[in-house]
C-alpha atoms as a PDB file:
ATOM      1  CA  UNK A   1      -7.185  23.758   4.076  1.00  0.00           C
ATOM      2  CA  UNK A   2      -3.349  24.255   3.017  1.00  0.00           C
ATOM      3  CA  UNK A   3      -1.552  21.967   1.203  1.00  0.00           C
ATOM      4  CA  UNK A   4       0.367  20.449   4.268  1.00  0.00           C
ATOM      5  CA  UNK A   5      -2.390  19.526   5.673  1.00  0.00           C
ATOM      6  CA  UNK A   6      -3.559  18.257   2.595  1.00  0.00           C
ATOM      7  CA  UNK A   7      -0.781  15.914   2.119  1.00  0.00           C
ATOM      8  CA  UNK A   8      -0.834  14.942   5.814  1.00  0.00           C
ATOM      9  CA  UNK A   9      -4.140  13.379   5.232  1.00  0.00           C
ATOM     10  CA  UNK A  10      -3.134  11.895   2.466  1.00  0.00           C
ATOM     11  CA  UNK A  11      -0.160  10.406   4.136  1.00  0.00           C
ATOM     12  CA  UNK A  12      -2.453   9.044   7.165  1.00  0.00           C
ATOM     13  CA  UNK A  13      -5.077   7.452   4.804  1.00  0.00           C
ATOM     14  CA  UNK A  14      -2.107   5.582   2.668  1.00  0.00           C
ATOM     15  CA  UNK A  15      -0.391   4.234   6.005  1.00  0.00           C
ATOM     16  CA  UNK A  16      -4.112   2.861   7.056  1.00  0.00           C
ATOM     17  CA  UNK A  17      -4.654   1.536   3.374  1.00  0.00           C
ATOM     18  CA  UNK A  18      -0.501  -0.366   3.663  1.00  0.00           C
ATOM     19  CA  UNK A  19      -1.995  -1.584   7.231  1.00  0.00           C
ATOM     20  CA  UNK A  20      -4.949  -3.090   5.834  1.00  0.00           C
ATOM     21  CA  UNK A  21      -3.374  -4.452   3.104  1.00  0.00           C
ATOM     22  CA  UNK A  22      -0.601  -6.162   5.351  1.00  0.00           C
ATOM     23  CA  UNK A  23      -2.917  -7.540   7.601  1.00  0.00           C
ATOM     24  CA  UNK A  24      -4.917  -9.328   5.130  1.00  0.00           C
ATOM     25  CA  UNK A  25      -1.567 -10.362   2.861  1.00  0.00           C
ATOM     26  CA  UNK A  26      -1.455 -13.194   5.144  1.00  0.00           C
ATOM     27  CA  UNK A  27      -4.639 -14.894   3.507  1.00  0.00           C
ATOM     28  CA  UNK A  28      -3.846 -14.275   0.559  1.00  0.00           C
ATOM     29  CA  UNK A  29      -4.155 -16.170  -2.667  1.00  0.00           C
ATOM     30  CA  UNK A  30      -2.004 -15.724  -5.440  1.00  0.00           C
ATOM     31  CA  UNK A  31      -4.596 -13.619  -7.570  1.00  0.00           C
ATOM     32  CA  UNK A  32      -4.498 -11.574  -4.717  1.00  0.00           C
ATOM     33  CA  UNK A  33      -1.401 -10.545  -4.084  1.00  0.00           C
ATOM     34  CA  UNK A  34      -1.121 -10.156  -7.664  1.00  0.00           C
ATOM     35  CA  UNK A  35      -4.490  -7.217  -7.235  1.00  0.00           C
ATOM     36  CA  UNK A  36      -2.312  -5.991  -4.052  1.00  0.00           C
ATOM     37  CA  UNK A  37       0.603  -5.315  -6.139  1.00  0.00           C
ATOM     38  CA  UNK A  38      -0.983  -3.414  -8.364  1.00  0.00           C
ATOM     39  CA  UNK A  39      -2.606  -1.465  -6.069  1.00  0.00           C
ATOM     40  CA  UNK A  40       0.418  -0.686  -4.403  1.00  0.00           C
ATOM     41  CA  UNK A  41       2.017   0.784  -7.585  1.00  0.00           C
ATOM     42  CA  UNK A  42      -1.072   3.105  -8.159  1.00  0.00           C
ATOM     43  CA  UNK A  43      -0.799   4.544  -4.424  1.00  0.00           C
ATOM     44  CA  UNK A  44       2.708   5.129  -4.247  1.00  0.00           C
ATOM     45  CA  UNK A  45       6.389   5.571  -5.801  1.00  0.00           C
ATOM     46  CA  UNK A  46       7.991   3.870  -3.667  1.00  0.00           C
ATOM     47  CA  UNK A  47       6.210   0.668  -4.307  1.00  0.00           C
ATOM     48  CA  UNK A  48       8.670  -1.275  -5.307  1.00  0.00           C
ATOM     49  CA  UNK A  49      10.465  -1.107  -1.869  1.00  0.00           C
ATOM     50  CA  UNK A  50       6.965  -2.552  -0.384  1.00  0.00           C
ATOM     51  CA  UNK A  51       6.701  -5.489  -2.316  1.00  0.00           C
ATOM     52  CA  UNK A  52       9.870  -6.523  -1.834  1.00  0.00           C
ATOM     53  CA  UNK A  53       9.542  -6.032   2.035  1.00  0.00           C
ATOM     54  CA  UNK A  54       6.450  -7.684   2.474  1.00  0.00           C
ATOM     55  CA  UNK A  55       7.964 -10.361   0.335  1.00  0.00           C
ATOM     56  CA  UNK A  56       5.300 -10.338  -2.502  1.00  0.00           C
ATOM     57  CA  UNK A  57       8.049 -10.645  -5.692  1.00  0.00           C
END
């Protein structure tokens, strides 16, 4: 398998994980969003952009 494809799979399985995420954001308590946050930061760079998006800061 190249590394394209590599990445591409990567990059499918971290929109799913945001999706998941989002959806259950909504019934959320505060310790949780706290765990989502973090979890955010592990998965991606740009995580800072997310959390301010979804309105989590």
């Amino acid at each position: 398998m190249s590394e394209r494809q590599k990445e591409i799979r990567r990059r499918r399985k971290r929109r799913a994980n945001y999706a998941a995420m989002k959806s259950k954001l909504d019934k959320a308590d505060a310790t949780t969003k706290e765990k989502f946050i973090v979890k955010l930061r592990k998965m991606t760079p740009g995580a800072d952009d997310l959390v301010k998006s979804w309105g989590l800061n």
